[in-house]
C-alpha atoms as a PDB file:
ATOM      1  CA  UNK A   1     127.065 126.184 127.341  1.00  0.00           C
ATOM      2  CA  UNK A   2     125.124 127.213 130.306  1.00  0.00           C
ATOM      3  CA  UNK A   3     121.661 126.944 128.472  1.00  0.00           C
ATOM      4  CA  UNK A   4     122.942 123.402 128.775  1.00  0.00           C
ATOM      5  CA  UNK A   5     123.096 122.793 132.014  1.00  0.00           C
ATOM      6  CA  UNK A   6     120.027 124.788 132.607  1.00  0.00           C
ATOM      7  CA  UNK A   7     118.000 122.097 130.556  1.00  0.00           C
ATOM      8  CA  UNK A   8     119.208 119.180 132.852  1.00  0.00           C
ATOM      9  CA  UNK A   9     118.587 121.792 135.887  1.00  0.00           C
ATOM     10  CA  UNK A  10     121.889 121.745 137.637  1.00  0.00           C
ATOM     11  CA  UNK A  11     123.164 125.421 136.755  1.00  0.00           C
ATOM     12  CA  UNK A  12     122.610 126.476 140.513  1.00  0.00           C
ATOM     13  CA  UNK A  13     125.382 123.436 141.223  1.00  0.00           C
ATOM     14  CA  UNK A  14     127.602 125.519 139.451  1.00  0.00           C
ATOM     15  CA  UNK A  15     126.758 128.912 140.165  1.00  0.00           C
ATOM     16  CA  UNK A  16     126.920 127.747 143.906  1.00  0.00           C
ATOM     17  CA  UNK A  17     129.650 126.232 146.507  1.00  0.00           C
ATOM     18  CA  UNK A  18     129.213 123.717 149.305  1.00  0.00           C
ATOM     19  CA  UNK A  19     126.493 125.432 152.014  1.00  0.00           C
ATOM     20  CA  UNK A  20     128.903 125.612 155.068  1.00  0.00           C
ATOM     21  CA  UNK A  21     127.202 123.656 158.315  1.00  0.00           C
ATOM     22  CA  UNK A  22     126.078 126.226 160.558  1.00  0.00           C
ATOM     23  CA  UNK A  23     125.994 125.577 164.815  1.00  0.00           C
ATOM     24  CA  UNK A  24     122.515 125.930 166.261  1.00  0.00           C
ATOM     25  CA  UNK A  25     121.036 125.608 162.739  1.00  0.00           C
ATOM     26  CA  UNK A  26     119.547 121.963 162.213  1.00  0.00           C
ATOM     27  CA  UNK A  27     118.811 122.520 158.655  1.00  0.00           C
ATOM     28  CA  UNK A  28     122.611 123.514 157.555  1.00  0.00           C
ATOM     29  CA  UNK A  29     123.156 119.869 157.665  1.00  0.00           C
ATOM     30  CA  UNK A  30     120.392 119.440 155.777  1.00  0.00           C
ATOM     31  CA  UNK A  31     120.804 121.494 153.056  1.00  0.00           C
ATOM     32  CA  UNK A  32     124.853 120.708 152.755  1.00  0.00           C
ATOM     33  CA  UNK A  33     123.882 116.727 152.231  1.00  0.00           C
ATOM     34  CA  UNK A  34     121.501 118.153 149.474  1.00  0.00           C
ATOM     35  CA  UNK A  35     124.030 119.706 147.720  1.00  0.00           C
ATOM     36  CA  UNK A  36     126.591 117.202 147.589  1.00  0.00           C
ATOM     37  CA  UNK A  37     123.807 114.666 146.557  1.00  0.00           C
ATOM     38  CA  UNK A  38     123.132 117.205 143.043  1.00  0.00           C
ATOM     39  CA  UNK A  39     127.126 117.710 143.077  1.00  0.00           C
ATOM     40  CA  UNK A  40     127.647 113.964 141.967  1.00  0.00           C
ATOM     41  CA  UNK A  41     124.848 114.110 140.292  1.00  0.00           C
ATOM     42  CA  UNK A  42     125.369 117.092 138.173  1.00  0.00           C
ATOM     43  CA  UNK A  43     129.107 115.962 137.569  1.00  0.00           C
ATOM     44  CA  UNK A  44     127.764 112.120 136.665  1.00  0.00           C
ATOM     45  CA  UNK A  45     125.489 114.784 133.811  1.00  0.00           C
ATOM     46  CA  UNK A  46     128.612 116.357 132.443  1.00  0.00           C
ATOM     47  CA  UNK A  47     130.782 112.929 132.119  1.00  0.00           C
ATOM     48  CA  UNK A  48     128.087 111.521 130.150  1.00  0.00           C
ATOM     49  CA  UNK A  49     127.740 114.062 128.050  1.00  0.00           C
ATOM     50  CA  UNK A  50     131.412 113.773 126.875  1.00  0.00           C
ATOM     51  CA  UNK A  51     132.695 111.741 123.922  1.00  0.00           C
ATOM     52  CA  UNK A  52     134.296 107.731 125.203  1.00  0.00           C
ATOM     53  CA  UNK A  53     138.341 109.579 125.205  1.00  0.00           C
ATOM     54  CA  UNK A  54     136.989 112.647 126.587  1.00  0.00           C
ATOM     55  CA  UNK A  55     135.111 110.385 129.287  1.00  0.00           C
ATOM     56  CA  UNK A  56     138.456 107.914 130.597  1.00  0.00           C
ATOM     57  CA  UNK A  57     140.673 111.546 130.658  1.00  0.00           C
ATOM     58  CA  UNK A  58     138.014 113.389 133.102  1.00  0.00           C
ATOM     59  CA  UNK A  59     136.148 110.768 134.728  1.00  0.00           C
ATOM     60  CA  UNK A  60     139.157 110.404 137.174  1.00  0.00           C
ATOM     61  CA  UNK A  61     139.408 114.107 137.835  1.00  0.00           C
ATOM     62  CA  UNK A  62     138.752 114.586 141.835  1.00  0.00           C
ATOM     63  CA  UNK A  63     136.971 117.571 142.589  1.00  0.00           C
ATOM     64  CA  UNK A  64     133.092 119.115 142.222  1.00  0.00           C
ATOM     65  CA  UNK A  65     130.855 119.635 139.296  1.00  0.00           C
ATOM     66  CA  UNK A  66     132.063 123.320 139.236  1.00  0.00           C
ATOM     67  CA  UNK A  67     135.769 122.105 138.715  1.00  0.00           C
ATOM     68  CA  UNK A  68     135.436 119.930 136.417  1.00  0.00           C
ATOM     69  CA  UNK A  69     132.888 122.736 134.117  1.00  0.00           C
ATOM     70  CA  UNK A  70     135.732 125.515 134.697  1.00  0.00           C
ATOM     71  CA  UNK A  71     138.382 122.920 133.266  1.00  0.00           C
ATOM     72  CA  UNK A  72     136.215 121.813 130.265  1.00  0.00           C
ATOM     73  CA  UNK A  73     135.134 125.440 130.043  1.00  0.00           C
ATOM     74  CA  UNK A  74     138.955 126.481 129.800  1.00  0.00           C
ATOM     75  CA  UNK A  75     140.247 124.051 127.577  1.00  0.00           C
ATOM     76  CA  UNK A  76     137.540 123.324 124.931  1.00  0.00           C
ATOM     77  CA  UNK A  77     135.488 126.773 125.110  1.00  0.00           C
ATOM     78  CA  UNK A  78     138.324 129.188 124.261  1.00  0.00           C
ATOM     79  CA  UNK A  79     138.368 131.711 121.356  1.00  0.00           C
ATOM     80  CA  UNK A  80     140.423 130.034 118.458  1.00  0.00           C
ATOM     81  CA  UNK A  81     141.802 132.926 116.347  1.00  0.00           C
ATOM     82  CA  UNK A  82     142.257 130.247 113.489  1.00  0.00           C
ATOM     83  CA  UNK A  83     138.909 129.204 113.348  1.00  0.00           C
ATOM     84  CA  UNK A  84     137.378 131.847 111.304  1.00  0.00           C
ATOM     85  CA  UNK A  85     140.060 131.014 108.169  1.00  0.00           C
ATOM     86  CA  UNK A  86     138.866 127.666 108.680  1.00  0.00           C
ATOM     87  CA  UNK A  87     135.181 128.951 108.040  1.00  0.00           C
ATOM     88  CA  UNK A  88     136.151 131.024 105.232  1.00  0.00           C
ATOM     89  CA  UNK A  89     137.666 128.293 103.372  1.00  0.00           C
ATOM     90  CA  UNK A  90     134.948 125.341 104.529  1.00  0.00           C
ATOM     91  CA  UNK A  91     132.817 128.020 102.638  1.00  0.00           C
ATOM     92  CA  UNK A  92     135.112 128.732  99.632  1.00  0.00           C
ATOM     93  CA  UNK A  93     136.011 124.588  98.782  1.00  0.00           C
ATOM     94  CA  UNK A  94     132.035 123.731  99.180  1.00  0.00           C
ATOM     95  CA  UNK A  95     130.969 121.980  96.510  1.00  0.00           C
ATOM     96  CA  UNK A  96     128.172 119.863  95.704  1.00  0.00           C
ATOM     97  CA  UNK A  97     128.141 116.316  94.843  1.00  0.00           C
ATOM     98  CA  UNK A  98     126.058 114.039  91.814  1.00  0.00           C
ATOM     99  CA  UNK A  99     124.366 111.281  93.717  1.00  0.00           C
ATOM    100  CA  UNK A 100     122.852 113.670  96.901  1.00  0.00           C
ATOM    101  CA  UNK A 101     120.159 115.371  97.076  1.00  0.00           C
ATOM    102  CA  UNK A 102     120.443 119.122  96.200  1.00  0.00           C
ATOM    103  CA  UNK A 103     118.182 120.179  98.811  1.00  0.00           C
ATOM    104  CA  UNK A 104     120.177 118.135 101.238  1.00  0.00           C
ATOM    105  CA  UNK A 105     123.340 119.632 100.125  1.00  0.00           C
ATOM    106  CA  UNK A 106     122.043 123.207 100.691  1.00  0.00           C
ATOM    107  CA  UNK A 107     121.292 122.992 104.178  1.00  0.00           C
ATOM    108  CA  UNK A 108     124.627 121.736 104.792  1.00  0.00           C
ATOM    109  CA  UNK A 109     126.238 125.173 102.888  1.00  0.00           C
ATOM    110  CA  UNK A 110     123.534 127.005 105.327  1.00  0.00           C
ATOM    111  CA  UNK A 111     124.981 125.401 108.524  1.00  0.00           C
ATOM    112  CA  UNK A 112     128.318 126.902 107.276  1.00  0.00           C
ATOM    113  CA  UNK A 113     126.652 130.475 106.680  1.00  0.00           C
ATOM    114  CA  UNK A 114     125.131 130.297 109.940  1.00  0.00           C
ATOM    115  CA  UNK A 115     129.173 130.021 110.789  1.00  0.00           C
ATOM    116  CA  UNK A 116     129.920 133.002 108.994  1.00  0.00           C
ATOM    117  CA  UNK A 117     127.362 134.595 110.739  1.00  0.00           C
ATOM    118  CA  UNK A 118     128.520 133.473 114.252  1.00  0.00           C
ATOM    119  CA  UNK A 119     132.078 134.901 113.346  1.00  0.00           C
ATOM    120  CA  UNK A 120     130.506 138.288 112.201  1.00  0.00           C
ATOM    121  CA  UNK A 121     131.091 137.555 108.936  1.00  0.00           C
ATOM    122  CA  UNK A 122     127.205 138.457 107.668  1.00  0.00           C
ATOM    123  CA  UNK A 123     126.917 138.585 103.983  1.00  0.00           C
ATOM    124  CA  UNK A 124     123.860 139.477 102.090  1.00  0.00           C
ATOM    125  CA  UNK A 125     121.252 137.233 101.282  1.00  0.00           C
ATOM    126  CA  UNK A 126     121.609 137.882  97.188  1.00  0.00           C
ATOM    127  CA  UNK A 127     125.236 136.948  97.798  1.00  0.00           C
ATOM    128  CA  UNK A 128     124.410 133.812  99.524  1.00  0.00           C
ATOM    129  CA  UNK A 129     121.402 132.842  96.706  1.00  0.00           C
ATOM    130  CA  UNK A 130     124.486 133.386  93.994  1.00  0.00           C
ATOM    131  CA  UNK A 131     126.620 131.204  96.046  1.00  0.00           C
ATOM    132  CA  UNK A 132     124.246 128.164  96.318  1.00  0.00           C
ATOM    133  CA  UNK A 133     123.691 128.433  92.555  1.00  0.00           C
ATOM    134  CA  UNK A 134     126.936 128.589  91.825  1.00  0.00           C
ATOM    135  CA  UNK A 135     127.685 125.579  93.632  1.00  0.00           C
ATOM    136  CA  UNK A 136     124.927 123.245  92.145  1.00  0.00           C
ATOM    137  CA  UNK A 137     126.374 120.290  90.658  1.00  0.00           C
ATOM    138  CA  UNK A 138     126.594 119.658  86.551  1.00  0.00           C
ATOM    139  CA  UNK A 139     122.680 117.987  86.339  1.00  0.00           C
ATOM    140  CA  UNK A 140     121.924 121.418  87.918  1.00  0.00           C
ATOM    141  CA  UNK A 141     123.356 123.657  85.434  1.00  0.00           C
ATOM    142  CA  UNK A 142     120.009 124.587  83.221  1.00  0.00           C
ATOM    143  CA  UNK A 143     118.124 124.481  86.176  1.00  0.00           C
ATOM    144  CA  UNK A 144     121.163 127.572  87.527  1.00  0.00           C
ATOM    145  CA  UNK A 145     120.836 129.723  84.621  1.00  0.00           C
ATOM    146  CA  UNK A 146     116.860 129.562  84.996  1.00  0.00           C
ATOM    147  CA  UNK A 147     117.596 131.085  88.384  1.00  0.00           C
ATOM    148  CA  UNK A 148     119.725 133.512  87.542  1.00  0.00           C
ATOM    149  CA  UNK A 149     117.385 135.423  85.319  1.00  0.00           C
ATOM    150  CA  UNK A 150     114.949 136.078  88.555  1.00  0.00           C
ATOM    151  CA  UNK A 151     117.507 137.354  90.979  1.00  0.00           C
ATOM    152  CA  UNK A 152     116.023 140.549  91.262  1.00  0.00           C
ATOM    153  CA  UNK A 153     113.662 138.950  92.761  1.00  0.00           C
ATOM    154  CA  UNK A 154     114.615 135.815  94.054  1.00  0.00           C
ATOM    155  CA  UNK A 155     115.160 135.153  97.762  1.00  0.00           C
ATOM    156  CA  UNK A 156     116.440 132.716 100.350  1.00  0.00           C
ATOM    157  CA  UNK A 157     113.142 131.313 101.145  1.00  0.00           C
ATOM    158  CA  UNK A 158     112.265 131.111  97.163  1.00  0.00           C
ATOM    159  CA  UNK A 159     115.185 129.732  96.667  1.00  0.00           C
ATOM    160  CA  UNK A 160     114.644 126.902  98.954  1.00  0.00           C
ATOM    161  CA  UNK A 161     110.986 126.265  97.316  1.00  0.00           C
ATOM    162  CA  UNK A 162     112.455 126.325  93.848  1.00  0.00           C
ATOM    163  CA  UNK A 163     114.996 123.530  94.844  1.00  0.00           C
ATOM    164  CA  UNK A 164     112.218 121.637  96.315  1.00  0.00           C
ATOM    165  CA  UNK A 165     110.073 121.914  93.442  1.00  0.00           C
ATOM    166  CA  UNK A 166     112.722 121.105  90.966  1.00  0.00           C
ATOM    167  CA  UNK A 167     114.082 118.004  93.276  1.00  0.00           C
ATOM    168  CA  UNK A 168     110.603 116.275  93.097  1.00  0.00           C
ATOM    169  CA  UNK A 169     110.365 116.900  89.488  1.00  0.00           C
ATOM    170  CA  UNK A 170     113.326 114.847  88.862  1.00  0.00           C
ATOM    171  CA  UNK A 171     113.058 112.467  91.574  1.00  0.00           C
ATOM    172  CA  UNK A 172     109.404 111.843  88.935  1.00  0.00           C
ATOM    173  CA  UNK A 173     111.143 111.623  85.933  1.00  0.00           C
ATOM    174  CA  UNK A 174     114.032 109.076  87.189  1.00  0.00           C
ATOM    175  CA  UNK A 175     115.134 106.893  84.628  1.00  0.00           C
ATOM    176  CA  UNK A 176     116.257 103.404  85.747  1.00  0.00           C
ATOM    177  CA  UNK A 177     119.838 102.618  85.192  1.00  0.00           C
ATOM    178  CA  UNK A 178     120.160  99.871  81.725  1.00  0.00           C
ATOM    179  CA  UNK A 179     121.992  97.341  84.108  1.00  0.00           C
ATOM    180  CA  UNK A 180     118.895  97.602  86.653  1.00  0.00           C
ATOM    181  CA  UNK A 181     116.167  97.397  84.018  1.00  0.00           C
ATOM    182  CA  UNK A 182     113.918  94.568  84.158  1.00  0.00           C
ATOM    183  CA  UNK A 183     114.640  92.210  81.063  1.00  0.00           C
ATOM    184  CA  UNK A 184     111.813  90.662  78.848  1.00  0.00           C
ATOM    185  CA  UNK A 185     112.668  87.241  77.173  1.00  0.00           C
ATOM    186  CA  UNK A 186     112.946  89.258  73.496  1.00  0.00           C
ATOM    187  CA  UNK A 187     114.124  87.217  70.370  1.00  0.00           C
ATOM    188  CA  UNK A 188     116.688  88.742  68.723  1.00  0.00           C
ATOM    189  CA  UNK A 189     118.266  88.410  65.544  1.00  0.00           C
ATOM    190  CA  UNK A 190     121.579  87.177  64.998  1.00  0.00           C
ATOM    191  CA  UNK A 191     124.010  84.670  63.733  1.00  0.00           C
ATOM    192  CA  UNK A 192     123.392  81.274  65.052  1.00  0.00           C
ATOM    193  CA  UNK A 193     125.880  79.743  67.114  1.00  0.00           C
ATOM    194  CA  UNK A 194     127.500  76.099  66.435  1.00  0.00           C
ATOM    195  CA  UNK A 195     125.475  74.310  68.765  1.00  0.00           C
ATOM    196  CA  UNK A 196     122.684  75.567  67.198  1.00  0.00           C
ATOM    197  CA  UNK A 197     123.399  74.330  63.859  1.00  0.00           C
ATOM    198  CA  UNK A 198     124.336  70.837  64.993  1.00  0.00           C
ATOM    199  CA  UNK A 199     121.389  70.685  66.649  1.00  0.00           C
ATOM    200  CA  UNK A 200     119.109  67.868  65.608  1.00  0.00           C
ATOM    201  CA  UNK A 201     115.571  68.683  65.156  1.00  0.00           C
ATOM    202  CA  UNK A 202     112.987  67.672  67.527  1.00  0.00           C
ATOM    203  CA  UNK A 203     110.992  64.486  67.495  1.00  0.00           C
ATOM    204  CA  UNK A 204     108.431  65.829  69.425  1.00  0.00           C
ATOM    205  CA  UNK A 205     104.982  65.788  67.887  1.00  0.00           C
ATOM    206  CA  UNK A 206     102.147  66.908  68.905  1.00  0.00           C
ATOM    207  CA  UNK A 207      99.533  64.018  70.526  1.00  0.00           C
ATOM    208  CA  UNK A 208      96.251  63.978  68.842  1.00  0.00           C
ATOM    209  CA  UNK A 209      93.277  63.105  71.101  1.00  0.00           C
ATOM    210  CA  UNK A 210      91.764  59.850  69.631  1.00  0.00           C
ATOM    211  CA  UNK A 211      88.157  59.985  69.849  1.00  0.00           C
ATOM    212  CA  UNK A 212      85.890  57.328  70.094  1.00  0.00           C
ATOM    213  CA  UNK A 213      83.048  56.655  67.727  1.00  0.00           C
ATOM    214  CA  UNK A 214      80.178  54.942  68.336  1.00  0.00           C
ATOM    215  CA  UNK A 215      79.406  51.776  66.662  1.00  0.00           C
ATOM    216  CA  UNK A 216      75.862  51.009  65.616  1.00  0.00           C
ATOM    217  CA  UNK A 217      74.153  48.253  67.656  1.00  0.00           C
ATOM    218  CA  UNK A 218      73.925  44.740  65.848  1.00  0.00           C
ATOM    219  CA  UNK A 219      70.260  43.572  64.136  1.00  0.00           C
ATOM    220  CA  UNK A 220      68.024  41.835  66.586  1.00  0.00           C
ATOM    221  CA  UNK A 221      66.229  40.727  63.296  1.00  0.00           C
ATOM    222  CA  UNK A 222      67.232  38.552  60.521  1.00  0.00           C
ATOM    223  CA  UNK A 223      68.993  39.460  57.411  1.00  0.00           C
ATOM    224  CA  UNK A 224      67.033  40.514  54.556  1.00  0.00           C
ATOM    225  CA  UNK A 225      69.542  38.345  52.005  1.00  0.00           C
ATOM    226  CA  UNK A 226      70.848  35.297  54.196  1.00  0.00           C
ATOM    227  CA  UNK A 227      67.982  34.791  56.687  1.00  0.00           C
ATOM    228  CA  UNK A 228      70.975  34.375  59.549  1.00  0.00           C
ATOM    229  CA  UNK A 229      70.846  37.070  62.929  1.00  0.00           C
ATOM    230  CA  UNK A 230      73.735  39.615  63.322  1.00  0.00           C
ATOM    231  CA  UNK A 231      74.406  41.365  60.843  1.00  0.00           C
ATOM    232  CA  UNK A 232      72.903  43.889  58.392  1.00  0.00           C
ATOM    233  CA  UNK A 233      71.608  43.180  54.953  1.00  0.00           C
ATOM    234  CA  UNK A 234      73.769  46.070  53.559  1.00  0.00           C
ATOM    235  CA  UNK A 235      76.564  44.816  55.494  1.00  0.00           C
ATOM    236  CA  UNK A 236      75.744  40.594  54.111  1.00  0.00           C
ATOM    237  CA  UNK A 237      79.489  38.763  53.470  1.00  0.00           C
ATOM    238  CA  UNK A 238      76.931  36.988  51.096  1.00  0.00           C
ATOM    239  CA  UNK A 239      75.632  39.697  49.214  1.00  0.00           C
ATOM    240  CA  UNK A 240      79.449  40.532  48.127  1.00  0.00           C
ATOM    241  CA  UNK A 241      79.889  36.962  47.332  1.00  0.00           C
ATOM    242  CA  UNK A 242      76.803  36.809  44.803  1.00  0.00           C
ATOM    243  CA  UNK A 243      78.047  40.071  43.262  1.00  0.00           C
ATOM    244  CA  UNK A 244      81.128  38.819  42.721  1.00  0.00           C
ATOM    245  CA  UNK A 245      79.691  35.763  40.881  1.00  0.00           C
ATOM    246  CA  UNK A 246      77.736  38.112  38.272  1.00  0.00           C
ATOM    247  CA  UNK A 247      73.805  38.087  37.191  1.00  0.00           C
ATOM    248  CA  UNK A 248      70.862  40.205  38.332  1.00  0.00           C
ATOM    249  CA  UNK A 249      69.559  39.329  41.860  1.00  0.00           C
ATOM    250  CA  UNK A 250      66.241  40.016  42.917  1.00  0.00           C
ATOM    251  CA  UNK A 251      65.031  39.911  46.733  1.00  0.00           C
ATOM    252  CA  UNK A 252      61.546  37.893  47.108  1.00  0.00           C
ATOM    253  CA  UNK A 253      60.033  37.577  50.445  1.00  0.00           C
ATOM    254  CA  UNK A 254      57.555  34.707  50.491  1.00  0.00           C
ATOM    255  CA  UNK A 255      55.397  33.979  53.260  1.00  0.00           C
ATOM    256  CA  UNK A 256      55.466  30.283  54.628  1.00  0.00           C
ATOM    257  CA  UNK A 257      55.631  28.195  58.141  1.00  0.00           C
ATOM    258  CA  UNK A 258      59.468  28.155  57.720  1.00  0.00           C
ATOM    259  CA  UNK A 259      61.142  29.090  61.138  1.00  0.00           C
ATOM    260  CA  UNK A 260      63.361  30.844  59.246  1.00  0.00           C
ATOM    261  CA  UNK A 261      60.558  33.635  59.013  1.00  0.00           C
ATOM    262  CA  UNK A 262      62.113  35.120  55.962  1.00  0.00           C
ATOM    263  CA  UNK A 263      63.903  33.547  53.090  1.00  0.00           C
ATOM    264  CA  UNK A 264      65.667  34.978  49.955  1.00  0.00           C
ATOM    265  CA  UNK A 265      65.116  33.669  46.547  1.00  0.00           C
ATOM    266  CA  UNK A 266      67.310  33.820  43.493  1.00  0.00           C
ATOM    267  CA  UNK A 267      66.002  34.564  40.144  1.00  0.00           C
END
């Protein structure tokens, strides 16, 4: 408790009372206003450091830093005979959780060693290895009996290691929780359901690109069977005509001063 109040540097506030003011000495004064200045200060340091109920019981308490340490000092600081059983059995129900971390868990169990220790209750440090094993929850179990054929050799400090080794290792191999697990759009198979049946089969269909093909140019020149522009002699409506009708055709070009240039002849 006093280690405390030497960190915030007011232990000579309570080690000390109010400097008397001395006649013919100037600085009496002096040094009396200087401690009643750290007095409020130092008791301002201890109200603070108090929990909220603790805080609206003392902060009314009249008096000087010193008075209000003795009365925390008697009432909170005393030797309570029944808190060793309540060590002993913290330590005895201890047990350690699925969901936590392990290594967590441990230094929790050492805190209540440390107790043990405080209440001069020492045990041995293989006794305190067996105990942490002991207490490692189900998941733990292989990892327990692994451990327990290297305790001649095993020690707090390995101990700790081996838990921190075997933590990570798992933390690694984690598997995700089904309801958690990302779901791909899968098709299953099954029975169909009613809708499905009734369902009437799509009209889509698929659009085929129509693609545009490119016409030959007309003839500049006349036809080799008609004579007339615009056209093809392959492609002559008269041509079909005359084959319709029957009999051989023959195409004779005859030269001449007819504007028609050429001229077609039947045989």
């Amino acid at each position: 408790m006093k280690i405390w109040l030497i960190t915030k540097g007011f232990l000579s506030v309570i080690m000390t009372v109010c400097p008397p003011v001395v006649e013919f000495d100037p600085k009496s004064l002096e040094r009396q206003t200087l401690w009643r200045e750290r007095n409020e200060i130092a008791k301002g340091v201890i109200l603070l450091g108090l929990s909220d109920m603790l805080f609206d019981v003392y902060c009314t308490l009249h008096g000087t830093a010193k008075d209000l340490w003795d009365e925390l000092d008697r009432k909170y600081n005393t030797d309570d005979h029944g808190l060793e059983k309540y060590i002993v059995s913290k330590f005895l129900r201890f047990d350690m959780k699925e969901g936590k971390f392990v290594l967590e868990q441990t230094r929790e169990f050492e805190l209540i060693l440390h107790s043990l220790r405080e209440a001069d209750m020492e045990l041995s440090e293989k006794f305190k290895v067996m105990a942490v094993i002991e207490k490692f929850p189900k998941s733990w179990e292989d990892f327990g009996l692994t451990l327990k054929h290297k305790m001649k050799k095993i020690t707090w400090k390995s101990l700790m290691h081996s838990i921190t080794v075997e933590e990570e290792h798992k933390k690694a191999g984690y598997i995700v929780p089904v309801e958690f697990q990302p779901k791909a759009h899968v098709v299953t198979g099954g029975k169909q359901s009613q809708n499905s049946k009734n369902k009437q089969p799509s009209s889509f269909k698929p659009i085929k690109a129509k693609l545009k093909i490119a016409k030959k140019p007309k003839a500049n020149w006349p036809c080799w069977n008609c004579g007339q522009m615009g056209h093809w002699a392959k492609l002559c409506p008269n041509k079909k005509a005359k084959a319709q009708s029957g009999g051989p055709q023959v195409n004779v070009v005859t030269g001449g001063t007819s504007s028609d240039g050429l001229r077609s002849e039947e045989q």
